[in-house]
PDB file of N, CA and C in Angstrom:
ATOM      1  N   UNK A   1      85.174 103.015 137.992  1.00  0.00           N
ATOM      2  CA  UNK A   1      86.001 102.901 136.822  1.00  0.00           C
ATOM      3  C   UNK A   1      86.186 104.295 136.222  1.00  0.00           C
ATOM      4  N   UNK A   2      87.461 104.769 136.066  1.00  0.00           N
ATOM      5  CA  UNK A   2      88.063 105.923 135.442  1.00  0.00           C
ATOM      6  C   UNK A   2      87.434 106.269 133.700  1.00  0.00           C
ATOM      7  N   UNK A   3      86.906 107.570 133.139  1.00  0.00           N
ATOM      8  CA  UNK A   3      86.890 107.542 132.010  1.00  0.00           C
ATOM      9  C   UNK A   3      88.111 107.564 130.796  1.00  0.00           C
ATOM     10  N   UNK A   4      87.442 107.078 129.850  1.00  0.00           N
ATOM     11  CA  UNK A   4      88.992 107.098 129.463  1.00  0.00           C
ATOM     12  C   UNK A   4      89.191 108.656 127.887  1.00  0.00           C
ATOM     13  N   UNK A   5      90.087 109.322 128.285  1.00  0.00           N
ATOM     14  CA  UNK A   5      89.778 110.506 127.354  1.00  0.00           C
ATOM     15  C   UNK A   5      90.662 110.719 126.108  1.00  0.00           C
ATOM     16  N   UNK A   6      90.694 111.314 125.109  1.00  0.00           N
ATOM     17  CA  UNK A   6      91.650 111.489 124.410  1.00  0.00           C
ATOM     18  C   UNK A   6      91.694 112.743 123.960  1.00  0.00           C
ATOM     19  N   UNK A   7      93.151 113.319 123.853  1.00  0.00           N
ATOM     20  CA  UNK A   7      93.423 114.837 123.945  1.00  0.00           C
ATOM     21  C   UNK A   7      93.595 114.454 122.285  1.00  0.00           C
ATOM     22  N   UNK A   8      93.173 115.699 121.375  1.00  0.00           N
ATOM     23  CA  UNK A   8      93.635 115.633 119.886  1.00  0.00           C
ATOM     24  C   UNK A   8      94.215 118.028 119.915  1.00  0.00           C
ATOM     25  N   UNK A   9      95.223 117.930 119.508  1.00  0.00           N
ATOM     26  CA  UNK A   9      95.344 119.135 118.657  1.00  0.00           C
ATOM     27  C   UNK A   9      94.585 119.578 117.573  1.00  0.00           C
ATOM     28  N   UNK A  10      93.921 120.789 117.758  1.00  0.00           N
ATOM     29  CA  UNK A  10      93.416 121.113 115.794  1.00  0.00           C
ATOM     30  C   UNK A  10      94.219 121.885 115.865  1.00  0.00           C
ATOM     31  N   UNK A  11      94.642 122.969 116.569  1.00  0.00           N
ATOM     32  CA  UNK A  11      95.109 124.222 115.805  1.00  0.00           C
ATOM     33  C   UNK A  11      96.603 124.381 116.748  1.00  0.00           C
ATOM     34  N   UNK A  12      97.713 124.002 116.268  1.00  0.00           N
ATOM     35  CA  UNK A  12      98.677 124.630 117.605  1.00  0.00           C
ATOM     36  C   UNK A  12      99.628 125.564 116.936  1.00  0.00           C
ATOM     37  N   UNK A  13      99.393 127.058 117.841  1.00  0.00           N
ATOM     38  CA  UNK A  13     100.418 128.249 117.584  1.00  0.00           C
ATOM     39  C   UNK A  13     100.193 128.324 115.767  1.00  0.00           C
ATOM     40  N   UNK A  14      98.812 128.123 115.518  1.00  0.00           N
ATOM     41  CA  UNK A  14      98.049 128.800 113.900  1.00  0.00           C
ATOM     42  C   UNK A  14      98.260 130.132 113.753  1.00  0.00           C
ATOM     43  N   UNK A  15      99.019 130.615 112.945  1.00  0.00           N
ATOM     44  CA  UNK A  15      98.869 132.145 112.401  1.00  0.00           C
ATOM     45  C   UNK A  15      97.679 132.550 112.169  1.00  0.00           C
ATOM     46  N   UNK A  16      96.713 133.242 112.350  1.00  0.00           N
ATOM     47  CA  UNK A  16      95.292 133.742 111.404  1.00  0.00           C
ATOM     48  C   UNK A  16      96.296 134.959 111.020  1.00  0.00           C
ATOM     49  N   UNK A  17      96.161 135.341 109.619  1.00  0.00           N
ATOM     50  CA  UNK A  17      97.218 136.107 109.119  1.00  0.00           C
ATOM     51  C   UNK A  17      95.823 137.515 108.490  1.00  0.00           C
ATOM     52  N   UNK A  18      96.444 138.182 109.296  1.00  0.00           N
ATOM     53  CA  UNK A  18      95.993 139.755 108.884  1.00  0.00           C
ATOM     54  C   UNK A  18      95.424 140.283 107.568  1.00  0.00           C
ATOM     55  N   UNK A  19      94.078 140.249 107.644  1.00  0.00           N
ATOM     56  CA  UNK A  19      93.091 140.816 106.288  1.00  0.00           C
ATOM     57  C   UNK A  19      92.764 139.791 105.609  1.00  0.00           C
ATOM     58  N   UNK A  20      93.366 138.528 105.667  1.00  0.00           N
ATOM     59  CA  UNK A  20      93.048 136.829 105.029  1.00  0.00           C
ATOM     60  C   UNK A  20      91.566 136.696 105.262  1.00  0.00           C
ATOM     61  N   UNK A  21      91.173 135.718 104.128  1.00  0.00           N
ATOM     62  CA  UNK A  21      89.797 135.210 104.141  1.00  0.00           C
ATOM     63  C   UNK A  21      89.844 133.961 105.572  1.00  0.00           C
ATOM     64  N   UNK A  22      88.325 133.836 105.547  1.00  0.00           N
ATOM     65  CA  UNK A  22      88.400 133.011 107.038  1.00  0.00           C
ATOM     66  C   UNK A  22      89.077 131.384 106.052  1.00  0.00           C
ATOM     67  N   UNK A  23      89.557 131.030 107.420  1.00  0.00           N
ATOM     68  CA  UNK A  23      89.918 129.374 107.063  1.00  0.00           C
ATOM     69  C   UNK A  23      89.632 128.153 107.705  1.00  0.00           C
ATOM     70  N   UNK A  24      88.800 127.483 107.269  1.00  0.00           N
ATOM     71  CA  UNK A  24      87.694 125.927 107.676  1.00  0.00           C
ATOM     72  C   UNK A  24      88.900 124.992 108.023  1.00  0.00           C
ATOM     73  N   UNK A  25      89.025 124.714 109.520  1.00  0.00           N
ATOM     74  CA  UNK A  25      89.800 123.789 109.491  1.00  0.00           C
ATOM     75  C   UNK A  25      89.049 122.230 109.316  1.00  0.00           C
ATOM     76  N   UNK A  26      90.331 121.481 109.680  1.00  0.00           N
ATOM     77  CA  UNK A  26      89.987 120.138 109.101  1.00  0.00           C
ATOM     78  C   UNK A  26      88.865 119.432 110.612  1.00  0.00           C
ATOM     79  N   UNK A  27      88.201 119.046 109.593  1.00  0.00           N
ATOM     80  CA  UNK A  27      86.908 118.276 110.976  1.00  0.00           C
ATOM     81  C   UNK A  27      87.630 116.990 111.666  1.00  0.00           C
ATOM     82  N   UNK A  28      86.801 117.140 113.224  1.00  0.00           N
ATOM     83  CA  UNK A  28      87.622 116.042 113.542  1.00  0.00           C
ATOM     84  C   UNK A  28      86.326 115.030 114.007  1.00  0.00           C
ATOM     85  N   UNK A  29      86.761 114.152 113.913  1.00  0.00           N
ATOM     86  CA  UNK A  29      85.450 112.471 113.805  1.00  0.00           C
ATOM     87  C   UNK A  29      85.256 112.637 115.886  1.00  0.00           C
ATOM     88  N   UNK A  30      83.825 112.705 116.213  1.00  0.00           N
ATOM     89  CA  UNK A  30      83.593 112.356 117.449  1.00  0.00           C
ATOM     90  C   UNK A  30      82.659 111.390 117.500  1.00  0.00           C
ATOM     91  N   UNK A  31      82.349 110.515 116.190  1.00  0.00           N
ATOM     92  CA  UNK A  31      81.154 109.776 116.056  1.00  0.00           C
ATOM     93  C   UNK A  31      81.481 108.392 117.256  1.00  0.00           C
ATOM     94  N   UNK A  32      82.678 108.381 117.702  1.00  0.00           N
ATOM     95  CA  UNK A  32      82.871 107.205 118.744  1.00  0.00           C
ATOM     96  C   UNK A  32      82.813 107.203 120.020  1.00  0.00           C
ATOM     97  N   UNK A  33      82.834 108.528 120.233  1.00  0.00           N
ATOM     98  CA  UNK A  33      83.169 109.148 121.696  1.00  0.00           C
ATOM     99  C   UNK A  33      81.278 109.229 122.128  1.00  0.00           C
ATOM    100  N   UNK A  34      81.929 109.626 123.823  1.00  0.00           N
ATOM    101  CA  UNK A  34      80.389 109.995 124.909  1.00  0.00           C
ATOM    102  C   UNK A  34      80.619 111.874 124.969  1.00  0.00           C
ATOM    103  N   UNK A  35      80.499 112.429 124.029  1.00  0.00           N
ATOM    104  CA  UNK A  35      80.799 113.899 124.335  1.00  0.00           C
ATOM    105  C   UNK A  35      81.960 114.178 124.683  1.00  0.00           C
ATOM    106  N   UNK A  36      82.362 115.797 124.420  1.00  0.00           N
ATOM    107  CA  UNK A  36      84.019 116.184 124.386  1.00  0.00           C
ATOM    108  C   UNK A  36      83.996 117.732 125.009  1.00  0.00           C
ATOM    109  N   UNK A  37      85.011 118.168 124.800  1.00  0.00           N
ATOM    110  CA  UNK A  37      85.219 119.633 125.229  1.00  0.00           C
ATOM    111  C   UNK A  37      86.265 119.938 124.446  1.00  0.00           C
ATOM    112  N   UNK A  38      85.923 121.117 124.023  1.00  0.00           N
ATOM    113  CA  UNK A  38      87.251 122.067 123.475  1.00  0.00           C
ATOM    114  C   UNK A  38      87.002 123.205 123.948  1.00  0.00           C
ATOM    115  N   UNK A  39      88.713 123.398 123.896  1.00  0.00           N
ATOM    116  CA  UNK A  39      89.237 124.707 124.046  1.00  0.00           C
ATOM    117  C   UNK A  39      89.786 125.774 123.090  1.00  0.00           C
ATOM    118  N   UNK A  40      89.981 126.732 123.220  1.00  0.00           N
ATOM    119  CA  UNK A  40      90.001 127.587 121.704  1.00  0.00           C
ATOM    120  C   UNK A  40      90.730 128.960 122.835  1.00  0.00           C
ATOM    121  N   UNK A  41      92.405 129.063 122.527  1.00  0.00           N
ATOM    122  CA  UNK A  41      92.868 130.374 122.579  1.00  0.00           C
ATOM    123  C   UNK A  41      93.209 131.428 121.320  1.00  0.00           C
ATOM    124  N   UNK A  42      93.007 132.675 122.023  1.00  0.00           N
ATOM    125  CA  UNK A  42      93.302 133.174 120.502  1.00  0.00           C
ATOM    126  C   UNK A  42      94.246 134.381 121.383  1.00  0.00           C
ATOM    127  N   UNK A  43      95.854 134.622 120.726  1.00  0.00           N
ATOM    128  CA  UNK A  43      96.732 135.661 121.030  1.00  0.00           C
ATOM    129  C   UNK A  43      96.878 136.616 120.381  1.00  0.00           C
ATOM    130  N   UNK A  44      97.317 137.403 120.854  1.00  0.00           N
ATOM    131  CA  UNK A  44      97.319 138.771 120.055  1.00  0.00           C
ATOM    132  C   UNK A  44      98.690 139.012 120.195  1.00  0.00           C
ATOM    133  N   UNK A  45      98.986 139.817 119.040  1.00  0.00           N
ATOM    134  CA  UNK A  45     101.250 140.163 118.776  1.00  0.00           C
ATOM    135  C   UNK A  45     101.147 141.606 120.268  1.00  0.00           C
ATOM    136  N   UNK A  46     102.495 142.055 119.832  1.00  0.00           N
ATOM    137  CA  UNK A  46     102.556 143.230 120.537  1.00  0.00           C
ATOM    138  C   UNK A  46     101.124 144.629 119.983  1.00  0.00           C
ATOM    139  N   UNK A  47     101.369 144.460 119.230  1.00  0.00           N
ATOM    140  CA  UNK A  47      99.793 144.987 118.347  1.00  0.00           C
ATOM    141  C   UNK A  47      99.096 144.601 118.148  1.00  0.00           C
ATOM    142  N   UNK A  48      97.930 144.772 118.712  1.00  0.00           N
ATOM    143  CA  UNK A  48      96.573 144.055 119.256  1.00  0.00           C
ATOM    144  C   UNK A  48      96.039 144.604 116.956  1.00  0.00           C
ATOM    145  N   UNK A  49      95.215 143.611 116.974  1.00  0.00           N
ATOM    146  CA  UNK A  49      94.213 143.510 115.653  1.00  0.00           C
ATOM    147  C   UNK A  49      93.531 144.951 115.839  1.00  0.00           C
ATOM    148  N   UNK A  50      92.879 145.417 114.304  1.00  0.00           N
ATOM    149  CA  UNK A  50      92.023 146.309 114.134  1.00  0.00           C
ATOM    150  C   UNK A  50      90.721 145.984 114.882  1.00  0.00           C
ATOM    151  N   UNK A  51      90.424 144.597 113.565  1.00  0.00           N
ATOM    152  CA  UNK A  51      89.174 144.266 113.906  1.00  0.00           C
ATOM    153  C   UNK A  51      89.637 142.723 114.478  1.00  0.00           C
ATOM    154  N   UNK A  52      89.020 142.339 115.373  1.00  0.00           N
ATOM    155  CA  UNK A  52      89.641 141.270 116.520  1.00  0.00           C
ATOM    156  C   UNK A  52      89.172 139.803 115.765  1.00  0.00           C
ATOM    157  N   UNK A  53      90.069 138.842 115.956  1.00  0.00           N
ATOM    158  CA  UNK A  53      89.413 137.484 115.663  1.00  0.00           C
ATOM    159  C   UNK A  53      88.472 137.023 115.802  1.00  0.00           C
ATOM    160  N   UNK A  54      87.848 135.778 115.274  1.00  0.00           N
ATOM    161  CA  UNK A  54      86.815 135.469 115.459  1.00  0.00           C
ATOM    162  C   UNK A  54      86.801 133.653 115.283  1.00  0.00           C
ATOM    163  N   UNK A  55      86.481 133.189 115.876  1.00  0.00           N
ATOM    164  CA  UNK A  55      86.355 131.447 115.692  1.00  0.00           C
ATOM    165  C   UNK A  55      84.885 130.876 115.089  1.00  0.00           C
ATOM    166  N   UNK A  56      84.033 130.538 114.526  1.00  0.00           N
ATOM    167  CA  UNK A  56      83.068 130.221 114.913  1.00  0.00           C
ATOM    168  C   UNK A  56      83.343 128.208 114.668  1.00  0.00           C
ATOM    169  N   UNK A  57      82.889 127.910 115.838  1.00  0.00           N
ATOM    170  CA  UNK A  57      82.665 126.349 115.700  1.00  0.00           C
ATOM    171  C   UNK A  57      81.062 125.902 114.613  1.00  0.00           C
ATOM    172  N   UNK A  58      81.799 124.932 114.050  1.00  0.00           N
ATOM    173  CA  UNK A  58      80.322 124.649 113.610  1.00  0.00           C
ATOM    174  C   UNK A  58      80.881 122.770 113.955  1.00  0.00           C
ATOM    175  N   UNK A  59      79.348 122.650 113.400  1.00  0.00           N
ATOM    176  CA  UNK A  59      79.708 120.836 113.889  1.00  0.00           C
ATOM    177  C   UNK A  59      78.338 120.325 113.186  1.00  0.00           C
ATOM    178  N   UNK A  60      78.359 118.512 112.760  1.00  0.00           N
ATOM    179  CA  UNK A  60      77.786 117.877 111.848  1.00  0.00           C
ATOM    180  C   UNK A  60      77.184 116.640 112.624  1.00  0.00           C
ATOM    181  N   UNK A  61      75.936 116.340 112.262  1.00  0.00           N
ATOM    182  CA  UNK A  61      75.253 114.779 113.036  1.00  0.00           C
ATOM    183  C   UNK A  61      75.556 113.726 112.492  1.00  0.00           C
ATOM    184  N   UNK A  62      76.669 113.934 111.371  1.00  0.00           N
ATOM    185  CA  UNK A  62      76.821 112.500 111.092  1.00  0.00           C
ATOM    186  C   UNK A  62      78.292 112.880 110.269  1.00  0.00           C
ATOM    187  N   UNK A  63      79.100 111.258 110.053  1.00  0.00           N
ATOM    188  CA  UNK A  63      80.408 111.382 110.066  1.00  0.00           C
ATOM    189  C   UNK A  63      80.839 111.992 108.540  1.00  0.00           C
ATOM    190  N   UNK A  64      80.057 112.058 107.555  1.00  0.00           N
ATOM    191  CA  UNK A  64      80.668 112.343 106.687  1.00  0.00           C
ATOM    192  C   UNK A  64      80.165 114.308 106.363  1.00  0.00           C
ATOM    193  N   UNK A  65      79.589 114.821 107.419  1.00  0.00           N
ATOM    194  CA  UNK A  65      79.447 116.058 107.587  1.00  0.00           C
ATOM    195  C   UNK A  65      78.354 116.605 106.600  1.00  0.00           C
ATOM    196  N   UNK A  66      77.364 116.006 105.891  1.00  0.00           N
ATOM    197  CA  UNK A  66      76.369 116.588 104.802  1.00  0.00           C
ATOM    198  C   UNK A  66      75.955 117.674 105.453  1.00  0.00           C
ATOM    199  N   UNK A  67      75.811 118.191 106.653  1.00  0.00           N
ATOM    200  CA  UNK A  67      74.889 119.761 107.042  1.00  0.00           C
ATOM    201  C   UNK A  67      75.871 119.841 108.096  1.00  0.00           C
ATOM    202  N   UNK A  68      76.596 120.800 107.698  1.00  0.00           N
ATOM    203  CA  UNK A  68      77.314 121.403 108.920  1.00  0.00           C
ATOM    204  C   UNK A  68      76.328 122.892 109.454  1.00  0.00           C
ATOM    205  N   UNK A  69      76.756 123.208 110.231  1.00  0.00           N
ATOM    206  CA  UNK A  69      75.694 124.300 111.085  1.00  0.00           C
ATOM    207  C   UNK A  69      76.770 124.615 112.236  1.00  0.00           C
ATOM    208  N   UNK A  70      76.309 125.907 112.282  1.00  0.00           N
ATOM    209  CA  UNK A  70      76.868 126.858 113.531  1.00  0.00           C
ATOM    210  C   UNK A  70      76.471 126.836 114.627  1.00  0.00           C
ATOM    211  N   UNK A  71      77.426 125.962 115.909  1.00  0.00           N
ATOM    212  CA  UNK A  71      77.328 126.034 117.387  1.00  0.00           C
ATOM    213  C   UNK A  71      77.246 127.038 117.854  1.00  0.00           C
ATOM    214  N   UNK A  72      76.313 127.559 118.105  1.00  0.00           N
ATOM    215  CA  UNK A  72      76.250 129.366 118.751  1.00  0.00           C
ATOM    216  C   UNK A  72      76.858 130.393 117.814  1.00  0.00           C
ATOM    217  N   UNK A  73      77.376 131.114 118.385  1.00  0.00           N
ATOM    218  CA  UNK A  73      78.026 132.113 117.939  1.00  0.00           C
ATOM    219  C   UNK A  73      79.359 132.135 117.461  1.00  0.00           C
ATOM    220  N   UNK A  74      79.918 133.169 116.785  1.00  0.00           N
ATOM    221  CA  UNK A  74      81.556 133.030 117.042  1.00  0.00           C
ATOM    222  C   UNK A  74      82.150 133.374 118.135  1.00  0.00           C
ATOM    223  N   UNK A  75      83.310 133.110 118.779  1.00  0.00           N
ATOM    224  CA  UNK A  75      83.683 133.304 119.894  1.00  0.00           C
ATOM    225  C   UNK A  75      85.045 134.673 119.243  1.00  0.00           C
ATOM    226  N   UNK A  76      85.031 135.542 119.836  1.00  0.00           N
ATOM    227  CA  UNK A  76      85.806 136.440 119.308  1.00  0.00           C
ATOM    228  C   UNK A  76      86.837 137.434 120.356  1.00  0.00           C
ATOM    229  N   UNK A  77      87.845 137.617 119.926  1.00  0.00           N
ATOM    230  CA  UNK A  77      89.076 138.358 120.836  1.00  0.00           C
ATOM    231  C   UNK A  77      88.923 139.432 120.922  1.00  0.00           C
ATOM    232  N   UNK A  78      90.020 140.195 121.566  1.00  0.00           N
ATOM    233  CA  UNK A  78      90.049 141.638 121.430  1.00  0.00           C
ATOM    234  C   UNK A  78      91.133 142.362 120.592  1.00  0.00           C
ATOM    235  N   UNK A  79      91.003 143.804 120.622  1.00  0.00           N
ATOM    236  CA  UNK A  79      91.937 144.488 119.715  1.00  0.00           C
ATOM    237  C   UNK A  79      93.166 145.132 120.904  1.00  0.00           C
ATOM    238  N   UNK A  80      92.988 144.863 122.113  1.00  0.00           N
ATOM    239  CA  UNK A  80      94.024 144.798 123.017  1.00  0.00           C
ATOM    240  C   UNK A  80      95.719 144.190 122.503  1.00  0.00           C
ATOM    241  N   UNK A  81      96.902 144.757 122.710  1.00  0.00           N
ATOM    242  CA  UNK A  81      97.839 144.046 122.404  1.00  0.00           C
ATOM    243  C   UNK A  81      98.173 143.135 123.321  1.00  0.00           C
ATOM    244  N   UNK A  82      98.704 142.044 122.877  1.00  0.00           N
ATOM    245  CA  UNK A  82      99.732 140.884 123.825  1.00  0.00           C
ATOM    246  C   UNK A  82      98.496 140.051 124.775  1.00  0.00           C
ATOM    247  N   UNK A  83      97.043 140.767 124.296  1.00  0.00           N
ATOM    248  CA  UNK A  83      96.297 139.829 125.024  1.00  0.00           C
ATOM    249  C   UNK A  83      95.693 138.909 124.717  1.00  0.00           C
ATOM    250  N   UNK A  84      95.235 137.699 125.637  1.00  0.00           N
ATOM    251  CA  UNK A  84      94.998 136.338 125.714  1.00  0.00           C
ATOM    252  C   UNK A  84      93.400 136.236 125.597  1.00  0.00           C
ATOM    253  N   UNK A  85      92.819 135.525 124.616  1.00  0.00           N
ATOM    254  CA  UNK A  85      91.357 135.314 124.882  1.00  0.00           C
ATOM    255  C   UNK A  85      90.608 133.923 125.050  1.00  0.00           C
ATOM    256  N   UNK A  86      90.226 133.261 125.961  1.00  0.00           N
ATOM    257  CA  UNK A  86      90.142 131.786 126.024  1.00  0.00           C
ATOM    258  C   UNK A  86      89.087 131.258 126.221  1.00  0.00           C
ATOM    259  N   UNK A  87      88.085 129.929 125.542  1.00  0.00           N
ATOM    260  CA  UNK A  87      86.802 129.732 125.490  1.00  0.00           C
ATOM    261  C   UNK A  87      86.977 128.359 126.306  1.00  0.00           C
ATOM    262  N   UNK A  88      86.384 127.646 126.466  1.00  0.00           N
ATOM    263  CA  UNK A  88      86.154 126.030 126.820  1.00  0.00           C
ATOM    264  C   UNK A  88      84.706 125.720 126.541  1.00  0.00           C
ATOM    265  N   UNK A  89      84.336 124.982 125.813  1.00  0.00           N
ATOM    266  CA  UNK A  89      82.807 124.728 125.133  1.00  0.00           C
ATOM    267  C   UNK A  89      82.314 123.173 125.110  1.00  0.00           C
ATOM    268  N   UNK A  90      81.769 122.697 125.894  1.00  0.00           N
ATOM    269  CA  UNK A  90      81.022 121.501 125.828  1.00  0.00           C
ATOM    270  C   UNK A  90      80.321 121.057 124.496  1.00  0.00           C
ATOM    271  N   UNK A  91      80.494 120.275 123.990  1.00  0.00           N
ATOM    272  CA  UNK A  91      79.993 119.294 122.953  1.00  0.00           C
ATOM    273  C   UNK A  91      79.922 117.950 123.384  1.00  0.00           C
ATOM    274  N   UNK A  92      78.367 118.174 122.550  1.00  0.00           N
ATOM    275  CA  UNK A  92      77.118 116.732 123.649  1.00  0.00           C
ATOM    276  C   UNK A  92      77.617 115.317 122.521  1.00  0.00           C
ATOM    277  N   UNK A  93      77.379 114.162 123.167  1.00  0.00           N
ATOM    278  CA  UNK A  93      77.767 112.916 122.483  1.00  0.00           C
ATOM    279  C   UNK A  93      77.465 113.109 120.832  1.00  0.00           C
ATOM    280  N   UNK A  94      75.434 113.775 121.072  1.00  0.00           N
ATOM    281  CA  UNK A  94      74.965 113.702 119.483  1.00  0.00           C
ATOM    282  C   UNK A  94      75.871 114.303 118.505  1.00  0.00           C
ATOM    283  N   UNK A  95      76.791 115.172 118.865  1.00  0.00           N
ATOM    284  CA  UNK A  95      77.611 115.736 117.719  1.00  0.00           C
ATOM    285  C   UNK A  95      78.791 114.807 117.101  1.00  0.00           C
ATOM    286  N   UNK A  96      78.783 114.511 115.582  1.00  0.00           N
ATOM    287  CA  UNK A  96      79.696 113.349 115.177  1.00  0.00           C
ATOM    288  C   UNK A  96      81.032 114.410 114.585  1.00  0.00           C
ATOM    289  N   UNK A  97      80.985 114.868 114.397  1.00  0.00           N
ATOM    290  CA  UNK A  97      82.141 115.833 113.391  1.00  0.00           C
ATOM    291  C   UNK A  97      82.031 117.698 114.068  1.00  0.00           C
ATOM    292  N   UNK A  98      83.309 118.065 114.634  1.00  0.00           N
ATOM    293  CA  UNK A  98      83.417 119.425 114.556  1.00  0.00           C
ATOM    294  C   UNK A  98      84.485 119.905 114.093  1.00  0.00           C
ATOM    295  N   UNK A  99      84.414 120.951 113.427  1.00  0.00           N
ATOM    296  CA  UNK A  99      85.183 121.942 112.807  1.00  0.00           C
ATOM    297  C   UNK A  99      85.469 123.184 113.310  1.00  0.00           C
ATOM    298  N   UNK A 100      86.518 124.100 112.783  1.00  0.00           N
ATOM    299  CA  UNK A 100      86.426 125.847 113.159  1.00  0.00           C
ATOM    300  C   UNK A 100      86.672 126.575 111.913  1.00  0.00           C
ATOM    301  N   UNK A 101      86.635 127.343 111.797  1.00  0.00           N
ATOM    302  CA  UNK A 101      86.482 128.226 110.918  1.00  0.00           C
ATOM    303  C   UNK A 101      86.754 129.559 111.958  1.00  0.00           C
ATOM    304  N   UNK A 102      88.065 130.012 111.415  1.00  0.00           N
ATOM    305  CA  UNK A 102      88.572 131.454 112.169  1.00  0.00           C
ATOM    306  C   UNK A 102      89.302 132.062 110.958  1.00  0.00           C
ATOM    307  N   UNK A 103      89.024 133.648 111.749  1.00  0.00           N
ATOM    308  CA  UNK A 103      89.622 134.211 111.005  1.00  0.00           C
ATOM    309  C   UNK A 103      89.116 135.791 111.311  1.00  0.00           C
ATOM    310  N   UNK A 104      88.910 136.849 110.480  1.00  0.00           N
ATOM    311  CA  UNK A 104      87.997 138.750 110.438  1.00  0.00           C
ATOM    312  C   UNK A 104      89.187 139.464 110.784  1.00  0.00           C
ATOM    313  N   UNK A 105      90.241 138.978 111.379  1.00  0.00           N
ATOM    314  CA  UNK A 105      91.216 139.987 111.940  1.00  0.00           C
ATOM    315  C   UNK A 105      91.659 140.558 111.164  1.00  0.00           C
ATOM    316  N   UNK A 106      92.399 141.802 111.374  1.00  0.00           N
ATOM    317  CA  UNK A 106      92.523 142.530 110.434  1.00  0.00           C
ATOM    318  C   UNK A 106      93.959 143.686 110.696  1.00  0.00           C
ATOM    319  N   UNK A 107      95.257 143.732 110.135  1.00  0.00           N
ATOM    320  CA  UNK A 107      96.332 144.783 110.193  1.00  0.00           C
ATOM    321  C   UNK A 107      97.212 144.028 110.918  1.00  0.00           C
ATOM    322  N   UNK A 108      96.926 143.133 112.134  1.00  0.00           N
ATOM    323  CA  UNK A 108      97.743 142.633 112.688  1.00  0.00           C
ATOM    324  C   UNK A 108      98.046 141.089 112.983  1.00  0.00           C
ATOM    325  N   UNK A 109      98.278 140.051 112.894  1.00  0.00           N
ATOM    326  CA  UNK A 109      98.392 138.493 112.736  1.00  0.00           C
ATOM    327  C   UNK A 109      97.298 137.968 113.828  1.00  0.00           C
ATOM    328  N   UNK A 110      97.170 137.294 114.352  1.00  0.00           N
ATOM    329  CA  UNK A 110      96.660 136.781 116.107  1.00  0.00           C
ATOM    330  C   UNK A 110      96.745 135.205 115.769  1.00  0.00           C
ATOM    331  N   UNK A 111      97.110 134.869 116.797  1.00  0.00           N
ATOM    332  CA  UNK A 111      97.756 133.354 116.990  1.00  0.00           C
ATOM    333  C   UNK A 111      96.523 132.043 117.772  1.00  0.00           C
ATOM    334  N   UNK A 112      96.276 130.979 117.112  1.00  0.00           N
ATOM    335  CA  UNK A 112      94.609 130.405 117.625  1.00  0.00           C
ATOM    336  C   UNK A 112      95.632 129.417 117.860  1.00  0.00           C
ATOM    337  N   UNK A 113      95.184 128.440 118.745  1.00  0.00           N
ATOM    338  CA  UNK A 113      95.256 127.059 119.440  1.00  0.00           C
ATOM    339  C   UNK A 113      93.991 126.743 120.329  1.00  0.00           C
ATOM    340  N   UNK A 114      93.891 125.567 119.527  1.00  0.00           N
ATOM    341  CA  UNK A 114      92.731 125.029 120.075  1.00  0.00           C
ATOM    342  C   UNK A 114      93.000 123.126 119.989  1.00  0.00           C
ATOM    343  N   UNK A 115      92.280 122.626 121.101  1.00  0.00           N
ATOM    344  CA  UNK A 115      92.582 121.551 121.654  1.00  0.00           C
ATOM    345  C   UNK A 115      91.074 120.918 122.160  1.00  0.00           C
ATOM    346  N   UNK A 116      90.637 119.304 121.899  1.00  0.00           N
ATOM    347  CA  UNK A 116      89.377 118.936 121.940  1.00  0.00           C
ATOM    348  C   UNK A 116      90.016 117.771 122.900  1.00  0.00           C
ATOM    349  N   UNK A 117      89.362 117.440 123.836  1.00  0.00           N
ATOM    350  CA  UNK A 117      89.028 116.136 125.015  1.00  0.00           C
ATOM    351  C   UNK A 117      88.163 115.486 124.649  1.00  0.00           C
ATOM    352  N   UNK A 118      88.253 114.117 124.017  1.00  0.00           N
ATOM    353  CA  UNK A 118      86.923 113.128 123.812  1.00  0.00           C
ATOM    354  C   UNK A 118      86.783 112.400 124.672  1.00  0.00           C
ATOM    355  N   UNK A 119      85.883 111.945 125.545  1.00  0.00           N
ATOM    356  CA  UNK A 119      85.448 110.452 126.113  1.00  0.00           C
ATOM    357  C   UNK A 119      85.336 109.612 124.997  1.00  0.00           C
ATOM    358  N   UNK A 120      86.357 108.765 125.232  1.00  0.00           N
ATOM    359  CA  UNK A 120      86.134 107.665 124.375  1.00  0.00           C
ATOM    360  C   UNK A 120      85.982 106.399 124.776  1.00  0.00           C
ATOM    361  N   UNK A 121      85.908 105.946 126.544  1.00  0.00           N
ATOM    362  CA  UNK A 121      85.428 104.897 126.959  1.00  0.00           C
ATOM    363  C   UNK A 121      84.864 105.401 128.264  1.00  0.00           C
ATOM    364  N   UNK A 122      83.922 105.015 128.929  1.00  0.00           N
ATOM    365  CA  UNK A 122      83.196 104.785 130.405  1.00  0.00           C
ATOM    366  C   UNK A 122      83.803 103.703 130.978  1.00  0.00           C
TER     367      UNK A 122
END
């Protein structure tokens, strides 16, 4: 028997806008699912950033998010122009709620899309 998955958008073709404070996106509910994966690109204009983007995932054990906490590290781009930086990150069933929070860049815009795969049936 095939799993059954569901693709959700958080971030598509997001401005992170140059010298801006970071910005918490909206959490998304995995409290139903068997574990997920996301992906997280971050672009750069013809003018690569000063100081390069930065994503950090954080994520919550339960659905209404009382302790959010930081999944590793931030995942972060370069100051290269026109270039592409791309993560794919496993998240285990126990996680009910994840979020991102991006942003540090600095002089020049850089463009995030990011995209999560849930198992939501076996």
């Amino acid at each position: 028997m095939a799993a059954t998955k569901v693709r959700t958008s958080i971030n598509s073709a997001t401005t992170m806008t140059a010298g801006a404070g970071d910005v918490t996106g909206t959490a998304v509910d995995l409290s139903t699912g068997y574990g997920a994966q996301l992906d997280i690109k971050l672009t750069n204009g013809a003018t690569g950033p000063t100081v390069p983007a930065q994503v950090q995932i954080e994520v919550a054990n339960d659905t209404g998010g009382t302790l959010w906490v930081k999944y590793g590290g931030p995942v972060a781009g370069v100051t290269t122009a026109s270039a592409v930086s791309s993560w794919s990150v496993d998240l285990p069933a126990s996680v009910a709620r994840v979020r991102l929070v991006s942003g540090s860049n600095t002089v020049q815009n850089v463009t995030l899309d990011a995209d999560i795969s849930q198992v939501t049936a076996i």
